[in-house]
Protein backbone atom coordinates (compact mmCIF):
# COMPACT_ATOMS: atom_id res chain seq x y z
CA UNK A 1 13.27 -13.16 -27.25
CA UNK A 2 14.91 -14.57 -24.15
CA UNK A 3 12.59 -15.00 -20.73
CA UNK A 4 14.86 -12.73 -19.28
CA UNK A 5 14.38 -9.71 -21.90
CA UNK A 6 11.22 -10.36 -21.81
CA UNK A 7 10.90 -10.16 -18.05
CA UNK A 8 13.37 -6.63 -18.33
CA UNK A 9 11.25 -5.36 -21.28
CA UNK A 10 7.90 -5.58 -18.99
CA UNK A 11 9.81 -4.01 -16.16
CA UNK A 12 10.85 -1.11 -18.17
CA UNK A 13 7.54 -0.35 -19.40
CA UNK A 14 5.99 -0.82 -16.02
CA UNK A 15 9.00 1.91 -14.48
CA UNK A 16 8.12 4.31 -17.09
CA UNK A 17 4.60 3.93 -17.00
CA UNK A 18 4.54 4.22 -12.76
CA UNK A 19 7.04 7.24 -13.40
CA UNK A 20 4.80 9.32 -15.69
CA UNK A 21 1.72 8.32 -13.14
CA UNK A 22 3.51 8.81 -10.22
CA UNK A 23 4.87 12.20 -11.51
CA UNK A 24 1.19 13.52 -12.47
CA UNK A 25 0.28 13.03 -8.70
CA UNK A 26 3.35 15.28 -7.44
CA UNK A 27 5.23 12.20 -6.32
CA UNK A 28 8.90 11.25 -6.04
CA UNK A 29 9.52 8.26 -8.26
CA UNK A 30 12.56 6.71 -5.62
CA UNK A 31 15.17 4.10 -6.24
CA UNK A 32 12.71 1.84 -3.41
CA UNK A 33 9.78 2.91 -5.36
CA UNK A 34 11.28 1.61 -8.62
CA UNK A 35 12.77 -1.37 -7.36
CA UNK A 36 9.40 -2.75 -6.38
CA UNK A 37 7.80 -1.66 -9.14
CA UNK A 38 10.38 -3.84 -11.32
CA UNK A 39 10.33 -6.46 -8.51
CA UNK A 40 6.35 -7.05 -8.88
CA UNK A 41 6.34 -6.60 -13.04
CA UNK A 42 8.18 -10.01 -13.03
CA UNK A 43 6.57 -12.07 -10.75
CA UNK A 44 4.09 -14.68 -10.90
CA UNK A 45 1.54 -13.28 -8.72
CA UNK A 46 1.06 -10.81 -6.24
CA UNK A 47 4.35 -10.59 -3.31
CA UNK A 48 4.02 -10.59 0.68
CA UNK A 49 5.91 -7.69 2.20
CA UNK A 50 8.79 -10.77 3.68
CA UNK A 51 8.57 -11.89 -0.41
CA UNK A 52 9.01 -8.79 -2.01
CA UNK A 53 11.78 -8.01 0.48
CA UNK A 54 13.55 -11.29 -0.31
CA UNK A 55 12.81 -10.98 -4.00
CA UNK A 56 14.41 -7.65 -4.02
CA UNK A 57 17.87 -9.20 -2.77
CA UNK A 58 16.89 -7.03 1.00
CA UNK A 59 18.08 -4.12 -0.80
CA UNK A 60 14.97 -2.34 0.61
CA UNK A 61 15.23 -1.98 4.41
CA UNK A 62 11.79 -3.23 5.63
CA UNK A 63 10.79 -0.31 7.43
CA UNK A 64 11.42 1.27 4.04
CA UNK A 65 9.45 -1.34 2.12
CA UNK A 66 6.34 -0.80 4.15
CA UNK A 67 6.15 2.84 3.84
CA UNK A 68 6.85 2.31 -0.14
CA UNK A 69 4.33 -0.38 -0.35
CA UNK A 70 1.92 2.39 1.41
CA UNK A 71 2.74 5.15 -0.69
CA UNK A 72 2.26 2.98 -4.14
CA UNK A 73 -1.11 1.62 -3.03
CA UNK A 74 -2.03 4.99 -1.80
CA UNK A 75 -0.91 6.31 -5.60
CA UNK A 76 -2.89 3.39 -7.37
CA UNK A 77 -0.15 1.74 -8.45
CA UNK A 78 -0.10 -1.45 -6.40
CA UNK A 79 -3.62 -3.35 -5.31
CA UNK A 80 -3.37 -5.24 -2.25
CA UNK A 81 -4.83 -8.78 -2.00
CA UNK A 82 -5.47 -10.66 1.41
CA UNK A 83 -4.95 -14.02 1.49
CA UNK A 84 -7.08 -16.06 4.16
CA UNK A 85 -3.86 -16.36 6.30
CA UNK A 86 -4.28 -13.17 6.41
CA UNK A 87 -0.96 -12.25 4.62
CA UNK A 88 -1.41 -8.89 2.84
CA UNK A 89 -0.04 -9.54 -0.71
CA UNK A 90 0.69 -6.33 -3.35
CA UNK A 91 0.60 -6.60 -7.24
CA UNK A 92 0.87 -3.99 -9.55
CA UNK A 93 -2.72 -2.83 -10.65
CA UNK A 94 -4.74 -3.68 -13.42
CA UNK A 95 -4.48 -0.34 -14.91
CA UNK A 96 -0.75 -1.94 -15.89
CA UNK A 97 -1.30 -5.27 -16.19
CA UNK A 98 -4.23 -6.26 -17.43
CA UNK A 99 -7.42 -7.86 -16.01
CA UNK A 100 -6.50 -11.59 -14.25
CA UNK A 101 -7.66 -13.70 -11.82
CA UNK A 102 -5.78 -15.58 -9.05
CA UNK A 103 -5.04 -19.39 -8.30
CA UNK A 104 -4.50 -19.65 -4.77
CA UNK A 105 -2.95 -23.04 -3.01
CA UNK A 106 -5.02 -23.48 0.35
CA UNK A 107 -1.91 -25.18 1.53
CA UNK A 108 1.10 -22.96 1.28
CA UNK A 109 -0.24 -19.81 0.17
CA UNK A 110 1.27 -19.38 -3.12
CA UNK A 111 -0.75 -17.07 -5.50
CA UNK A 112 -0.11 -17.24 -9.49
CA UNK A 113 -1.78 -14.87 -12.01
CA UNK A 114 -4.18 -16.50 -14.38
CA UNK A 115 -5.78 -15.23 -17.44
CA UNK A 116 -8.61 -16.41 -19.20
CA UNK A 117 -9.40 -16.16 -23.06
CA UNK A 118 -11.86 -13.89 -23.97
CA UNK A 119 -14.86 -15.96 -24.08
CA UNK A 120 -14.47 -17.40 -20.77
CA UNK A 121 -13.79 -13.37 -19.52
CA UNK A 122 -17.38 -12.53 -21.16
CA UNK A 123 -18.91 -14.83 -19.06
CA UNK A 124 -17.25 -14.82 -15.95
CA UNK A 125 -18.47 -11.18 -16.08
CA UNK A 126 -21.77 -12.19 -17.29
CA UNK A 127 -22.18 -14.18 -13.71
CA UNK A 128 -20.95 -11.86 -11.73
CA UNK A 129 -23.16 -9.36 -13.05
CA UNK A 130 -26.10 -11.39 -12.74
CA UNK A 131 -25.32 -12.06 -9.39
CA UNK A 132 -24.95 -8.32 -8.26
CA UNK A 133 -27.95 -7.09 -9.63
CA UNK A 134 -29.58 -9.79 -8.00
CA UNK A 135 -28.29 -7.99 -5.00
CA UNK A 136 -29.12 -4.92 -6.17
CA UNK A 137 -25.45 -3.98 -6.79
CA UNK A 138 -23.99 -2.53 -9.67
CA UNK A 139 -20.52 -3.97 -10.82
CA UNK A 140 -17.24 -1.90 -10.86
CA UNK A 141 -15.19 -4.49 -11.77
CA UNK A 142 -14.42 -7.83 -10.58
CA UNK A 143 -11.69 -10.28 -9.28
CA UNK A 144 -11.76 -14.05 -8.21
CA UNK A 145 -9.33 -15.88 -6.73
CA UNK A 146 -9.32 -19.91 -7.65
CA UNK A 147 -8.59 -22.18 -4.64
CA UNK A 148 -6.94 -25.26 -4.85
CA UNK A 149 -3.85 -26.92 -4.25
CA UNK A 150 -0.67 -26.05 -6.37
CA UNK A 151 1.23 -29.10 -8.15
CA UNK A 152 3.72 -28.74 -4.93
CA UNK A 153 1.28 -29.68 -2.47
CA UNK A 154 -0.86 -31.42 -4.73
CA UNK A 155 -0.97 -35.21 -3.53
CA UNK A 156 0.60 -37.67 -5.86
C-alpha cells in the first residue's frame, strides 16, 4: 500500500470513529470538525493552532479553528500538549491512536510521535509507577515527552 492510502485509510477510520463518538455525545460532526480530525490522523505529531491552520490549506477560518479545536478537546477527541514555548499543540487522543510518547527539539519546537516496543512500554510504566507511589500517587496513565534536538537543528 502506497503512503498516501495509508495516510487516507487512517483518516477514514479516525472520521468514522470521531463521528460515532461525537454523535453519542449529541454533537454535530461539521465539515471543520472533520477536516481536523483528518488533518491531525496524518501528521507526525501533535499541530499548533497556526500549523493545523496551514496544514489544512486555511480552509478553516481561524476564529473557526479555535472554537473547533475547543469543542473536540472538550468532546475527548483531541488532547492538548504544551510545549515549553508555551505553544498549545492538539493531537488526536489516545483512545484513537494508541499510547506514544513525544520527541521534542528544544530548538525549533517540532514534536514527532514515538512509540516504543512493548518491553520498553512495560518498563517505562514500571518507573513511573514506582515513582508515584513513592509520592503517594496512584497512576492514571502516563506521557513523556523526549527532549533533544531534531536532525535539523542537530549540529553537524
Amino acid at each position: 500500500m502506497q503512503a498516501w492510502q495509508a495516510d487516507r485509510a487512517e483518516a477514514d477510520r479516525a472520521e468514522q470513529a470521531v463521528g460515532v463518538h461525537l454523535r453519542s455525545r449529541g454533537a454535530r460532526f461539521t465539515a471543520a470538525r472533520r477536516l481536523v480530525v483528518r488533518t491531525l490522523a496524518v501528521a507526525a505529531g501533535p499541530l499548533g493552532a497556526a500549523d493545523l491552520h496551514r496544514a489544512a490549506r486555511r480552509r478553516i477560518p481561524l476564529s473557526s479553528l479555535y472554537r473547533t479545536l475547543a469543542v473536540l478537546e472538550e468532546a475527548g477527541v483531541l488532547a492538548r500538549e504544551h510545549h515549553a514555548t508555551g505553544v498549545a499543540r492538539f493531537e488526536l487522543a489516545e483512545w484513537l491512536t494508541g499510547h506514544h510518547h513525544h520527541l521534542v527539539c528544544a530548538s525549533c519546537g517540532e514534536v514527532a510521535d514515538v512509540a516504543v516496543d512493548p518491553e520498553t512500554e512495560r518498563t517505562i510504566t514500571g518507573l513511573v509507577e514506582q515513582v508515584a507511589r513513592g509520592a503517594g500517587y496512584r497512576t492514571t496513565g502516563h506521557r513523556i515527552d523526549i527532549e533533544g534536538l531534531c536532525p535539523a537543528c542537530r549540529p553537524r
